[in-house]
N, C-alpha and C. Protein backbone atom coordinates (compact mmCIF):
# COMPACT_ATOMS: atom_id res chain seq x y z
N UNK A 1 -47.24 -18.29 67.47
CA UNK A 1 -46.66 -17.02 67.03
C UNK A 1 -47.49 -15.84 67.53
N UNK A 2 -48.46 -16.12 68.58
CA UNK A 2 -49.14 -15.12 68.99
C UNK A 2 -48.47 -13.67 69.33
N UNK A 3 -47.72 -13.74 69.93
CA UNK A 3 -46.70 -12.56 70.04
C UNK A 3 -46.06 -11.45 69.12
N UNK A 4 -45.81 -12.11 67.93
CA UNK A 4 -45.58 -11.39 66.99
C UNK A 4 -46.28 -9.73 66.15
N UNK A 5 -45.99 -9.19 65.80
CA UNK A 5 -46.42 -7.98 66.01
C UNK A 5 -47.16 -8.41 64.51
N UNK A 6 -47.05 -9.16 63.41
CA UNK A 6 -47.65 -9.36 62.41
C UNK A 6 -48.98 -9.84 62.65
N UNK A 7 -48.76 -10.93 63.40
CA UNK A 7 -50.08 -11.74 64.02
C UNK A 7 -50.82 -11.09 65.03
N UNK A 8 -50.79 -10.03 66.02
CA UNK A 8 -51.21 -8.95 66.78
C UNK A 8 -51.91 -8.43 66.04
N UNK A 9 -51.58 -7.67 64.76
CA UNK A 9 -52.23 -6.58 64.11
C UNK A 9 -53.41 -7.16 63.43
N UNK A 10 -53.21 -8.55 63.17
CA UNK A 10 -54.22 -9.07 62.18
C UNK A 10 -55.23 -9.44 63.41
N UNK A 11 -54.76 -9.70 64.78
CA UNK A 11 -55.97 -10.10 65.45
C UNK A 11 -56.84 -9.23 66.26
N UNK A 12 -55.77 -7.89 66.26
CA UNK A 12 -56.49 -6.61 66.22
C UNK A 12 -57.65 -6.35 65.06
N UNK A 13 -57.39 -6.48 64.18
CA UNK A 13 -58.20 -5.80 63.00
C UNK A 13 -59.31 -6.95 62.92
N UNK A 14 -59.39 -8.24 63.45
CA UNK A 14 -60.32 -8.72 63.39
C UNK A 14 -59.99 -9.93 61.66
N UNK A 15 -59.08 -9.97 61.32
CA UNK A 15 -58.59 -10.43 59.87
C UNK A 15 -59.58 -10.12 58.30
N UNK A 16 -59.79 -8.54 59.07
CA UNK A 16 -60.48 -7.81 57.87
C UNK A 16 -59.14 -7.55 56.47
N UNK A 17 -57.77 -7.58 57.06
CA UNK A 17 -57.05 -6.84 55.77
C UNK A 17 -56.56 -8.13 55.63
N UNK A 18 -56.55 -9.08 54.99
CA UNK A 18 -56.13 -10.44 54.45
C UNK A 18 -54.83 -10.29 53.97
N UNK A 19 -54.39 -9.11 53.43
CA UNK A 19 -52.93 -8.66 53.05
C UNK A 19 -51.72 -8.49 53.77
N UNK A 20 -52.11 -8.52 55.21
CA UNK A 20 -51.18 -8.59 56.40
C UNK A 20 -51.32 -9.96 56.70
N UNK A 21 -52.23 -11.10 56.51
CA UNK A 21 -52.06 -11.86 57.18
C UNK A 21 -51.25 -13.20 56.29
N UNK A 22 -50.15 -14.04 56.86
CA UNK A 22 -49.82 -15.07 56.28
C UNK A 22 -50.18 -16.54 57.09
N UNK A 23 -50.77 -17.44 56.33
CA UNK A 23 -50.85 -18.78 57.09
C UNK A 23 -49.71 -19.77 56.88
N UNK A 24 -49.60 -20.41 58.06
CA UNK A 24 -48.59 -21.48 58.37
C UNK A 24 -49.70 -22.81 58.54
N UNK A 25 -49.71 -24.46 58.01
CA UNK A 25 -50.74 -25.01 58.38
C UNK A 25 -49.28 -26.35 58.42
N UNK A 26 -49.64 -26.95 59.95
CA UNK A 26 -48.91 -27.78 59.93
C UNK A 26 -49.48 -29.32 59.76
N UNK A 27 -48.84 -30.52 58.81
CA UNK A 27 -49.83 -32.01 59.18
C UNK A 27 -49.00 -33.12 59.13
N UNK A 28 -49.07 -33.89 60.05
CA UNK A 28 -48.86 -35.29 59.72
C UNK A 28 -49.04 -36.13 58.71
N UNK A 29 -49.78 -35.90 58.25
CA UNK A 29 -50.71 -36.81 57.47
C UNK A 29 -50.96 -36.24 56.31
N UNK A 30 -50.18 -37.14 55.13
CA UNK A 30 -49.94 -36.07 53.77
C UNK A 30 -51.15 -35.68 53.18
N UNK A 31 -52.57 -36.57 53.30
CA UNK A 31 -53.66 -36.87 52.69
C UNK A 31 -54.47 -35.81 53.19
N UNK A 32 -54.05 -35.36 54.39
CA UNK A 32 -54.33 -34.28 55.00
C UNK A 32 -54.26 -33.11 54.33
N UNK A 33 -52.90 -32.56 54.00
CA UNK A 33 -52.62 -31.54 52.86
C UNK A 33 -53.99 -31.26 51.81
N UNK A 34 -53.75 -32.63 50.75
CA UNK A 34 -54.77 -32.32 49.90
C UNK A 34 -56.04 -31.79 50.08
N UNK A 35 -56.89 -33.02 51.34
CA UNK A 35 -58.14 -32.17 51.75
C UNK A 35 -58.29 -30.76 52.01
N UNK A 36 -57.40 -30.41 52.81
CA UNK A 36 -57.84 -28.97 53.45
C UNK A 36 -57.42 -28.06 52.47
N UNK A 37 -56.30 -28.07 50.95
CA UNK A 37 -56.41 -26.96 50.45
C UNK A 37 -57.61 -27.17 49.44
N UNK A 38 -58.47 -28.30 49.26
CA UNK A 38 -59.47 -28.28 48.40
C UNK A 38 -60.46 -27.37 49.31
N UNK A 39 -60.38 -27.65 50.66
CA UNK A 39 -61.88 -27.04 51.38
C UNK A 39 -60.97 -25.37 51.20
N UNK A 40 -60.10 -25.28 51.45
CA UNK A 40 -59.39 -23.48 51.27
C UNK A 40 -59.91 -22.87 50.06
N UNK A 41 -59.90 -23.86 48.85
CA UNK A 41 -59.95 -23.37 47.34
C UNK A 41 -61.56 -23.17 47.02
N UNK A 42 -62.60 -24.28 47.97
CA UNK A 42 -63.59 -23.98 48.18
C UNK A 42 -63.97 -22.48 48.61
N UNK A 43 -63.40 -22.31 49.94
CA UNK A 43 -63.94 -21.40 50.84
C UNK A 43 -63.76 -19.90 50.20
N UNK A 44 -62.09 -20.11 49.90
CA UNK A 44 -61.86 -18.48 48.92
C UNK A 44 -62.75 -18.08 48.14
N UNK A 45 -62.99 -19.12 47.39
CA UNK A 45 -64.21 -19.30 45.90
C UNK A 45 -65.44 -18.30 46.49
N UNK A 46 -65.99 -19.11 47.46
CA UNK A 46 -67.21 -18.13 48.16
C UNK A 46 -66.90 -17.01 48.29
N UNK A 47 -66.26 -16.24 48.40
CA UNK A 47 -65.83 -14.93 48.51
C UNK A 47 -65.49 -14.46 47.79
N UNK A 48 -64.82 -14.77 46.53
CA UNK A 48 -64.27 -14.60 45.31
C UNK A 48 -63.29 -14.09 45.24
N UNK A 49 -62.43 -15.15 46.49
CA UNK A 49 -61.06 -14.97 46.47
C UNK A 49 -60.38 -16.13 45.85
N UNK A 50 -59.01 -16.01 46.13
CA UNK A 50 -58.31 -16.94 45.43
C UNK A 50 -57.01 -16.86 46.46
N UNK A 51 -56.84 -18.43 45.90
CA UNK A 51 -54.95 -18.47 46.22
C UNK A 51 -54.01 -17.81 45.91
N UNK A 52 -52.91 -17.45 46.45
CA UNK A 52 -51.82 -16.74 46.03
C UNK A 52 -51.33 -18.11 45.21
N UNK A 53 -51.04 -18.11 43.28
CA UNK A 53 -50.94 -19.26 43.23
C UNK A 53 -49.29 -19.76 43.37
N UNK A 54 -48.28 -18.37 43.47
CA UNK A 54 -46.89 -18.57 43.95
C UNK A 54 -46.64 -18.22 45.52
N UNK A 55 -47.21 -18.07 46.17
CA UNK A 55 -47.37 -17.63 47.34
C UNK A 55 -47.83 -19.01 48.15
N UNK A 56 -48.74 -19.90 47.40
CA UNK A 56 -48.98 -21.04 48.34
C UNK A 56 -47.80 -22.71 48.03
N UNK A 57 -47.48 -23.06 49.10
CA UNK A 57 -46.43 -24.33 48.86
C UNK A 57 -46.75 -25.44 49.37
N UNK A 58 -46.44 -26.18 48.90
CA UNK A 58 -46.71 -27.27 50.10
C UNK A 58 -44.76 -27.61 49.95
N UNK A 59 -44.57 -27.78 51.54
CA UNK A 59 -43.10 -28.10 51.82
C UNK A 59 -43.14 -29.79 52.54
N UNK A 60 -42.46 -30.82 52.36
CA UNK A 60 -42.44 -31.80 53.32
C UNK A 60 -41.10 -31.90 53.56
N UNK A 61 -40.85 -31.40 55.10
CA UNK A 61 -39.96 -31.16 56.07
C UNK A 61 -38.74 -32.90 56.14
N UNK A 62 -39.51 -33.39 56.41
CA UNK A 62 -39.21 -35.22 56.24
C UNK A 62 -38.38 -35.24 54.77
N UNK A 63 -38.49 -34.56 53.82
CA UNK A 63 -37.89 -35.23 52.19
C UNK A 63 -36.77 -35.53 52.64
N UNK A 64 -36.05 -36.23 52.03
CA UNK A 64 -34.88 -36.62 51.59
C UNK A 64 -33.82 -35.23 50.93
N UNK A 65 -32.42 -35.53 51.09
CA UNK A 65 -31.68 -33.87 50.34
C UNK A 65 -31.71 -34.87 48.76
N UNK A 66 -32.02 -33.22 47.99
CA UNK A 66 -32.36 -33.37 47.14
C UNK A 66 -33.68 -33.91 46.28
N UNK A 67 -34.65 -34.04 47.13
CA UNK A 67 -35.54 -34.39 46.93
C UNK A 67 -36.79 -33.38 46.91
N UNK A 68 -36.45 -31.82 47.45
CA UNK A 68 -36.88 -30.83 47.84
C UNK A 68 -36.98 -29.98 48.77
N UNK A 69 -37.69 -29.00 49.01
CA UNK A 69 -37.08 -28.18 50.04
C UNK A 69 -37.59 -28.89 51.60
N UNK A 70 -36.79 -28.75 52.41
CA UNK A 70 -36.92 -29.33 54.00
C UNK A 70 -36.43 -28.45 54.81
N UNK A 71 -37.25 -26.48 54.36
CA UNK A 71 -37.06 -26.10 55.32
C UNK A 71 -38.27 -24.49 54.60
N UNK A 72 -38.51 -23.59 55.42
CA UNK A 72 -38.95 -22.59 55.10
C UNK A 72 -39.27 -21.47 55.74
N UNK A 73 -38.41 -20.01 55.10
CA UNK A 73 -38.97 -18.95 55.68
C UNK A 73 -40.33 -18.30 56.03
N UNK A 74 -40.26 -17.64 57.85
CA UNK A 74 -41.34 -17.11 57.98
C UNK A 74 -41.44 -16.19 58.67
N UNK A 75 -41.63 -14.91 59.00
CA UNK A 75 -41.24 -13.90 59.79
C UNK A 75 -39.68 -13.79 60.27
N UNK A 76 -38.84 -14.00 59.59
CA UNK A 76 -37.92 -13.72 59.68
C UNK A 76 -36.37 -15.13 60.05
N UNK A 77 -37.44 -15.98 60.44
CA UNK A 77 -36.77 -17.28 60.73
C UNK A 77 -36.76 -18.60 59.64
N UNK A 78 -35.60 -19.00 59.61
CA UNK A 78 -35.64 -21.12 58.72
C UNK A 78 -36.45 -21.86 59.31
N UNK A 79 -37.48 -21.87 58.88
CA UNK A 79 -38.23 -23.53 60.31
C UNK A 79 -37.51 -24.49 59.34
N UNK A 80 -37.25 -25.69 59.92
CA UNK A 80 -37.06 -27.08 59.75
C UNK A 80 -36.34 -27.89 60.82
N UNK A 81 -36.65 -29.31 60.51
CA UNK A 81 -37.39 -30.64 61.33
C UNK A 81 -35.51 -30.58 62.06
N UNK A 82 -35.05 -30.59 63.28
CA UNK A 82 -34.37 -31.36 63.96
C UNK A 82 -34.41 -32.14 64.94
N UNK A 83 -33.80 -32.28 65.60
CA UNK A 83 -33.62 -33.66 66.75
C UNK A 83 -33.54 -32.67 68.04
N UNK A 84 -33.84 -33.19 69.14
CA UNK A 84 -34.28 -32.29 70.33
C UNK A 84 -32.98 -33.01 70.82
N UNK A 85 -32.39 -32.89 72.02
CA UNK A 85 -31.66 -33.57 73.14
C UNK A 85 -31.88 -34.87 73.61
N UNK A 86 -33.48 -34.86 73.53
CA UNK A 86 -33.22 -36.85 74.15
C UNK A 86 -33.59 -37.18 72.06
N UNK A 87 -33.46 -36.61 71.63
CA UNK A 87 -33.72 -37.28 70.37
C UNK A 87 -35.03 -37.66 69.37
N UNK A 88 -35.83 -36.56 69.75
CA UNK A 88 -36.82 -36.67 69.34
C UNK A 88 -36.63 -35.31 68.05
N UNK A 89 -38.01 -35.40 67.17
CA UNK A 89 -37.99 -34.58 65.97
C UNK A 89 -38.53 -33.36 66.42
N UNK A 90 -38.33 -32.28 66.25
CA UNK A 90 -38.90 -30.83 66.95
C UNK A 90 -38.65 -29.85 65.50
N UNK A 91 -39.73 -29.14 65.42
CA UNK A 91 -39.69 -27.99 64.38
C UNK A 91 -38.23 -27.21 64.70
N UNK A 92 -37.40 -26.82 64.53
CA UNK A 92 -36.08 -25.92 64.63
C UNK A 92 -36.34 -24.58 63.87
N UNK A 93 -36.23 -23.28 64.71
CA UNK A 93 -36.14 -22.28 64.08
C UNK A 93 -34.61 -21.28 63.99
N UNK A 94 -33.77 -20.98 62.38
CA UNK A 94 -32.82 -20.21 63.17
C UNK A 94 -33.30 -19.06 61.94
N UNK A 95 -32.18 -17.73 62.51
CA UNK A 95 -32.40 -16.57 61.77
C UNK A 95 -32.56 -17.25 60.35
N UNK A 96 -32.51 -16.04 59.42
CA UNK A 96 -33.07 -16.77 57.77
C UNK A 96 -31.63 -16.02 57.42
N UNK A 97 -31.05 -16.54 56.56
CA UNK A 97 -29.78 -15.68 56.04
C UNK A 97 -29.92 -14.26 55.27
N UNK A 98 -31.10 -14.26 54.95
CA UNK A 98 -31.71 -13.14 54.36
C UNK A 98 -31.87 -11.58 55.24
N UNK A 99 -32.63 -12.53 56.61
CA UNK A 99 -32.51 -11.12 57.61
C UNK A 99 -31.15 -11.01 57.81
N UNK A 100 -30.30 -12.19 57.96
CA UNK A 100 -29.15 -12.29 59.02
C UNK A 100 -28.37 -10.86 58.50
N UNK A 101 -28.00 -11.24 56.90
CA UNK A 101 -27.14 -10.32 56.42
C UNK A 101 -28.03 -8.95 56.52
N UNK A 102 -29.28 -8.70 56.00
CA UNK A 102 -29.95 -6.99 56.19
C UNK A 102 -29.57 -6.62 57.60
N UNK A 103 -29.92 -7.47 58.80
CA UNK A 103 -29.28 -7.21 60.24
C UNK A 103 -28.39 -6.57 60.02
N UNK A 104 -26.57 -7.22 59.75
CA UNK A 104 -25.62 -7.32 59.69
C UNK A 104 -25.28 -5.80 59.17
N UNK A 105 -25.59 -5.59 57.64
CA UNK A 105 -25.95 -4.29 57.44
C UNK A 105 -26.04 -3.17 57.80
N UNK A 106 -27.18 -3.34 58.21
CA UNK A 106 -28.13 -2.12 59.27
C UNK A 106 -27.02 -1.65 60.39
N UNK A 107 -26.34 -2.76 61.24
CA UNK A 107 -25.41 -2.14 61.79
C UNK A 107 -24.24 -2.20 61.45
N UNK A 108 -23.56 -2.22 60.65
CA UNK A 108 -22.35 -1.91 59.79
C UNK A 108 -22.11 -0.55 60.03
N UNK A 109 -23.26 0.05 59.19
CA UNK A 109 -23.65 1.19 58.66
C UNK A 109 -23.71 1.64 59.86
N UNK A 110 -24.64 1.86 60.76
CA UNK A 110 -25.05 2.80 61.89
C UNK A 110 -23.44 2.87 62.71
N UNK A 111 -22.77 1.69 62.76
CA UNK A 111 -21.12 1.83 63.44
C UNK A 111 -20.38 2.88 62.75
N UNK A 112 -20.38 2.36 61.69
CA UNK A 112 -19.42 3.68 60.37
C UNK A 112 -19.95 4.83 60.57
N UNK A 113 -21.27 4.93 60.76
CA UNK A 113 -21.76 6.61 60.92
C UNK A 113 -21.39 7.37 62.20
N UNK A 114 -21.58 6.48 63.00
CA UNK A 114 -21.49 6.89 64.46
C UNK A 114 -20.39 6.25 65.51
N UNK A 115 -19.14 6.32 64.73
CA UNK A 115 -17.96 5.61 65.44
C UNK A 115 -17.37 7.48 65.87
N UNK A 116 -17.65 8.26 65.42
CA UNK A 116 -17.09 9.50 65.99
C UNK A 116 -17.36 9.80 67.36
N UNK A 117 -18.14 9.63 67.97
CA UNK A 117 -19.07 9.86 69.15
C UNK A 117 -18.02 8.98 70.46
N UNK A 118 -18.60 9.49 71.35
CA UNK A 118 -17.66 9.27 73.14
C UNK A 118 -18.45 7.78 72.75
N UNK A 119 -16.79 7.13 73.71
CA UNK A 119 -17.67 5.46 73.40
C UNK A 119 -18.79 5.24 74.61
N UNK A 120 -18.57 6.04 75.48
CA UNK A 120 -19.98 6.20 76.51
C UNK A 120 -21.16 6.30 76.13
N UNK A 121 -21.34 7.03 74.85
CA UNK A 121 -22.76 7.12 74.32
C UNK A 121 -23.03 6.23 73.81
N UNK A 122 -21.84 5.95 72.32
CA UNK A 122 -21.53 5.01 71.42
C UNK A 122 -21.98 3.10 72.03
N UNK A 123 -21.28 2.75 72.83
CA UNK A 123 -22.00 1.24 73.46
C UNK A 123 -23.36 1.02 73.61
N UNK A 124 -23.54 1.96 74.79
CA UNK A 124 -24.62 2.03 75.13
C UNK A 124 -26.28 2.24 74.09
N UNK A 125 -25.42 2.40 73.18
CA UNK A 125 -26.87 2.91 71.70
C UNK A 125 -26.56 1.57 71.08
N UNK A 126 -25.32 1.11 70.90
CA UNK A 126 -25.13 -0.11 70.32
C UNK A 126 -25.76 -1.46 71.28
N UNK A 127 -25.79 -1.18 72.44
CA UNK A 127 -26.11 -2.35 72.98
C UNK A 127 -27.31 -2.17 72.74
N UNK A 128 -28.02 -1.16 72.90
CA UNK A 128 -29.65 -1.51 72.74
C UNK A 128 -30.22 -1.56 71.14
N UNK A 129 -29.55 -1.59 70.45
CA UNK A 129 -29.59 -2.16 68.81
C UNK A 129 -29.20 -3.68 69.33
N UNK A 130 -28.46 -4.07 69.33
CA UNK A 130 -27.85 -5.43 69.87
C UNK A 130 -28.99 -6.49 70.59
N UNK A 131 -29.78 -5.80 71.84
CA UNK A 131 -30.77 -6.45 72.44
C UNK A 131 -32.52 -5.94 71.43
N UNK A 132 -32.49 -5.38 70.82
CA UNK A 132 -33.76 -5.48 69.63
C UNK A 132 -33.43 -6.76 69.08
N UNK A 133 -31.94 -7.32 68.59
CA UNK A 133 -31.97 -7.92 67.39
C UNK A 133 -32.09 -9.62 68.41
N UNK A 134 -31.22 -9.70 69.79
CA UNK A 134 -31.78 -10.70 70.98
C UNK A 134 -33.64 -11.34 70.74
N UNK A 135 -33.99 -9.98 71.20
CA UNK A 135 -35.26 -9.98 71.77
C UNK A 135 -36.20 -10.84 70.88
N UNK A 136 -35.70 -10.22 69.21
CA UNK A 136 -36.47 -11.05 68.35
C UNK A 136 -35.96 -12.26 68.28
N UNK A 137 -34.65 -12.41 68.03
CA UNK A 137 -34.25 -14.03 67.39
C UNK A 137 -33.74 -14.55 68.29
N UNK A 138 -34.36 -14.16 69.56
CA UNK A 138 -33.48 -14.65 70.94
C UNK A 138 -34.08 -16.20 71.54
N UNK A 139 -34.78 -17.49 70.29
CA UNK A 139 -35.40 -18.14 70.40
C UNK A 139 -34.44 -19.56 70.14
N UNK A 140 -35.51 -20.60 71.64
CA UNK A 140 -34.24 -21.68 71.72
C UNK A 140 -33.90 -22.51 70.21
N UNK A 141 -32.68 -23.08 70.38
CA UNK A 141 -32.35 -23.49 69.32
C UNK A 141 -31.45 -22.64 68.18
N UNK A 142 -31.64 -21.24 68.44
CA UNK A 142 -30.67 -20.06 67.41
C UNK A 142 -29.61 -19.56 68.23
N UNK A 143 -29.16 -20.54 69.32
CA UNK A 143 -28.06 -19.77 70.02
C UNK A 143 -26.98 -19.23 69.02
N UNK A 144 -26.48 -20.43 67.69
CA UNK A 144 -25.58 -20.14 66.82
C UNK A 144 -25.34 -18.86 66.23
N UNK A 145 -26.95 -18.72 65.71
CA UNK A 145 -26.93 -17.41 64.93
C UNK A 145 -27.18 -16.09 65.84
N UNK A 146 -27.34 -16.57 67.27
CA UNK A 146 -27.36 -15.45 67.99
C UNK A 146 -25.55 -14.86 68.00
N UNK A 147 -25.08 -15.98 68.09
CA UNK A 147 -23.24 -15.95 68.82
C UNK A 147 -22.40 -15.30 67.58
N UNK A 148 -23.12 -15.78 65.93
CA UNK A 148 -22.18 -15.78 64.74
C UNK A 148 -22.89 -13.60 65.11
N UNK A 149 -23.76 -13.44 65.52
CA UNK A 149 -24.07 -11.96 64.57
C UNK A 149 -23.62 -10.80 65.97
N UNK A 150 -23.05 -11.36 67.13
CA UNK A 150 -22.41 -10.85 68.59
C UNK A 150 -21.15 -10.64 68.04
N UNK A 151 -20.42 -11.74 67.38
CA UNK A 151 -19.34 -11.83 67.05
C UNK A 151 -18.35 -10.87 65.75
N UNK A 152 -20.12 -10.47 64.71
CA UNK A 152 -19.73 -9.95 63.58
C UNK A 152 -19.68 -8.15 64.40
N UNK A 153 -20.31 -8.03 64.92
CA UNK A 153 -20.60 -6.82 65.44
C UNK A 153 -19.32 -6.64 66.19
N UNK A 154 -19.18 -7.48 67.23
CA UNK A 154 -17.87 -6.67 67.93
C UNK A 154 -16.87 -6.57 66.87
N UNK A 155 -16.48 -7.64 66.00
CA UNK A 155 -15.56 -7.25 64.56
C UNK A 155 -15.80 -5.81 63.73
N UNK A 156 -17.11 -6.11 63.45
CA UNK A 156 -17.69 -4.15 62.87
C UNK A 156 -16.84 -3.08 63.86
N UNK A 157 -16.99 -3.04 65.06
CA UNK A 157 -16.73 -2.16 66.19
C UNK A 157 -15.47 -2.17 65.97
N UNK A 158 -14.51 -3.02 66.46
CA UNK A 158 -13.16 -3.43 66.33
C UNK A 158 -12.74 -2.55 65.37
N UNK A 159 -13.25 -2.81 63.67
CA UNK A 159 -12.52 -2.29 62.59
C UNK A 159 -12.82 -0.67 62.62
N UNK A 160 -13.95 0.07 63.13
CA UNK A 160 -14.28 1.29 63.08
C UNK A 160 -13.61 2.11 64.09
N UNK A 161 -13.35 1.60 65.19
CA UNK A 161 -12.68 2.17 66.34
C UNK A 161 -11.49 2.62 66.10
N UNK A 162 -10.71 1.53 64.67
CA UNK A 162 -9.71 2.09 64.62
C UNK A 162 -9.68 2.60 63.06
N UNK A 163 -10.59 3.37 62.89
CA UNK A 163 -10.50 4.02 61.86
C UNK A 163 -10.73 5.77 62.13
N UNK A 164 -10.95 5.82 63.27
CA UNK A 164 -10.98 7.20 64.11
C UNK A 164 -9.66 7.89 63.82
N UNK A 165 -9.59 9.17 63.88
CA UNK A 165 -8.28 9.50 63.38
C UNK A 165 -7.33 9.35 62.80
N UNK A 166 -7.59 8.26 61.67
CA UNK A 166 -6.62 7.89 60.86
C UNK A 166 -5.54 7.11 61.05
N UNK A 167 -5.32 5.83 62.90
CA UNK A 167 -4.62 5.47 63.22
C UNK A 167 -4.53 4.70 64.10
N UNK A 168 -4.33 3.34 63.82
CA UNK A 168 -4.91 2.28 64.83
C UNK A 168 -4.36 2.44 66.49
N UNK A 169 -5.47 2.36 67.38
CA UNK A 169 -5.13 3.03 68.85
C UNK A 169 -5.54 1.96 69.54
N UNK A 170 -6.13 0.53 68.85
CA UNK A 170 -7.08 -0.39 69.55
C UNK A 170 -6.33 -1.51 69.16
N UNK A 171 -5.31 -2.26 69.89
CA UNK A 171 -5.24 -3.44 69.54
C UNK A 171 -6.38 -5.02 70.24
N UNK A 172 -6.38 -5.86 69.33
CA UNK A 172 -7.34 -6.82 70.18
C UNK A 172 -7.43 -6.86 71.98
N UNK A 173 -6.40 -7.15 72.20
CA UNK A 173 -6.09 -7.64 73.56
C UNK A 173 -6.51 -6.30 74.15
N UNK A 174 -6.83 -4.72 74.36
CA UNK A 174 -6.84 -4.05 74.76
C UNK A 174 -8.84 -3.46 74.20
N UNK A 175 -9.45 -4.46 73.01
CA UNK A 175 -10.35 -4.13 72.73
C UNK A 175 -11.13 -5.02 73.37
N UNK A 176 -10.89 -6.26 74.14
CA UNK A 176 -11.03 -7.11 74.28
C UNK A 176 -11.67 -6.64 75.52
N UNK A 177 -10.48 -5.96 76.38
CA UNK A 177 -11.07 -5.28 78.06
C UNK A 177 -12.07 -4.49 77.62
N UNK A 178 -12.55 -3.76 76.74
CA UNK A 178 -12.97 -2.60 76.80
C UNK A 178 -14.84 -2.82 76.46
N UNK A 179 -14.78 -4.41 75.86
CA UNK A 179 -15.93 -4.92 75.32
C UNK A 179 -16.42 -6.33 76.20
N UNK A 180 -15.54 -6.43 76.77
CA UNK A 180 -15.95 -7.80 78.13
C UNK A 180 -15.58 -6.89 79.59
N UNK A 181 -14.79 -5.71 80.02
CA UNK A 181 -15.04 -5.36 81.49
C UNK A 181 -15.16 -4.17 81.45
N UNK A 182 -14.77 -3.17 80.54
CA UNK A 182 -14.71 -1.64 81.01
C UNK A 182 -16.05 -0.90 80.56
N UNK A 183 -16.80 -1.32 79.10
CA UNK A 183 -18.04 -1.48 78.60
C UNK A 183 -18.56 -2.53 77.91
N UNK A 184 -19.11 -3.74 78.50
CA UNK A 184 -19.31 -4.86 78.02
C UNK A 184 -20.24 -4.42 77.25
N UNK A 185 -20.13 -5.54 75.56
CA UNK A 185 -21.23 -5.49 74.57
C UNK A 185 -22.46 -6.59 75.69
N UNK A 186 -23.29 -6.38 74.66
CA UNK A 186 -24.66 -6.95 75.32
C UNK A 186 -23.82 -9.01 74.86
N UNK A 187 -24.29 -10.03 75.64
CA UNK A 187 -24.13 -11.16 75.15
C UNK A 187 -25.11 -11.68 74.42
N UNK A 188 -25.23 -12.63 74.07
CA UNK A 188 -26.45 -13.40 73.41
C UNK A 188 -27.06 -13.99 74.68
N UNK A 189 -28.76 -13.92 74.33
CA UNK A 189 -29.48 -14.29 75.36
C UNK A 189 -30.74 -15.17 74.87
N UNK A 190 -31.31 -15.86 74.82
CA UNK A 190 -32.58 -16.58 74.68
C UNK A 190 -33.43 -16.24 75.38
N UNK A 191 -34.37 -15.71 74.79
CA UNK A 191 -35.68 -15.00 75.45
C UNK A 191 -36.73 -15.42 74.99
N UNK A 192 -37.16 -16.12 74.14
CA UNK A 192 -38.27 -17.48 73.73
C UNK A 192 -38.12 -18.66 74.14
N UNK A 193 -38.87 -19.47 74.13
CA UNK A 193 -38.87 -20.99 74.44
C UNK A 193 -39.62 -21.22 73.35
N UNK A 194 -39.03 -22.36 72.16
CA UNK A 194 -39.85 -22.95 70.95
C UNK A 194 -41.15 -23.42 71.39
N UNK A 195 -41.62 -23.63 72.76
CA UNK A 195 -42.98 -24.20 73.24
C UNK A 195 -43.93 -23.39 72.69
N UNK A 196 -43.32 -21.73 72.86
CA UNK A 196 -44.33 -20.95 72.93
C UNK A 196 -45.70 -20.87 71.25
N UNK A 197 -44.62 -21.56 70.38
CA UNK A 197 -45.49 -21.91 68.90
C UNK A 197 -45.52 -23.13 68.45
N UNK A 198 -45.15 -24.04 69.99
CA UNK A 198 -46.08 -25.64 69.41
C UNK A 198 -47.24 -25.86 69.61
N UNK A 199 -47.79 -26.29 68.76
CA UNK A 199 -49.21 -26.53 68.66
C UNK A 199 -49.66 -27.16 69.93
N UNK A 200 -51.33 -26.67 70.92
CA UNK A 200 -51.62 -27.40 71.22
C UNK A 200 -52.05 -28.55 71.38
């Protein structure tokens, strides 16, 4: 997660503000778990810190449904355990439903405000809202939630366009040219590779 602007700032500052920083600790080996948060509970101690005692979890990705959680938010993404292509187990990250919908939101709103405007300006501000929201969750494995929040947006657009003057002027088939050839929306793109936060 080196990249991340959370993890940047903390390695800027040297991990003097402990309040920006969150840990992720991944293990095989359940016995593993126990040791290292005893040496953590140690180490805080020396300092006369402490655990966050709702803030710290232990998750096992492997449970069974219903057996507990087998998945968890973290900067903005679900990690949990899927199957790769030849079939192997790989951490899976997709949006968190939490951002998905504040996303979703955020541009609702900015469409409704600013559906008055020449659609020349109008796309073009939308597409580069569109490629912020890429850039971040543009990571393999979230093509879905890249395609479901492309899809909600041109729908947002769709319904505002024809709320301009009080009178629908946009039917699909004619909104359709106007968002795939005359001003294409941005598509979904993958711009991470999950490599980039597997462990060495």
């Amino acid at each position: 997660m080196s990249r991340e602007v959370h993890v940047r700032c903390c390695e800027q500052l040297e991990g003097k503000y402990l309040g920006l920083t969150r840990l992720v600790l991944g293990f095989e080996n359940p016995k593993d778990v126990d040791r290292v948060l005893k040496v953590l509970q140690k180490r805080f101690e020396k300092y006369k810190l402490e655990l966050h005692a709702e803030k710290t979890r232990v998750i096992n990705l492997k449970s069974k449904r219903g057996e507990g959680s087998r998945s968890f938010d973290f900067l903005g993404f679900t990690h949990y355990l899927g199957k790769s292509r030849n079939g192997k187990l790989v951490l899976k990250r997709k949006t968190s439903s939490k951002k998905f919908t504040v996303a979703l939101n955020r541009v609702y709103d900015w469409i409704k405000e600013n559906r008055h405007r020449k659609l020349k300006e109008l796309i073009p501000e939308l597409n580069a809202k569109i490629r912020g929201h890429y850039n971040y969750y543009g990571m393999t494995f979230n093509d879905k939630g890249l395609y479901k929040y492309y899809l909600e947006v041109k729908r947002f657009l769709y319904k505002w366009l024809n709320r301009r003057g009080g009178k629908s002027v946009w039917n699909w088939a004619r909104f359709t040219k106007l968002t795939e050839e005359w001003m294409p929306l941005l598509k979904p793109k993958i711009y991470h590779s999950y490599l980039i936060a597997k462990p060495v």
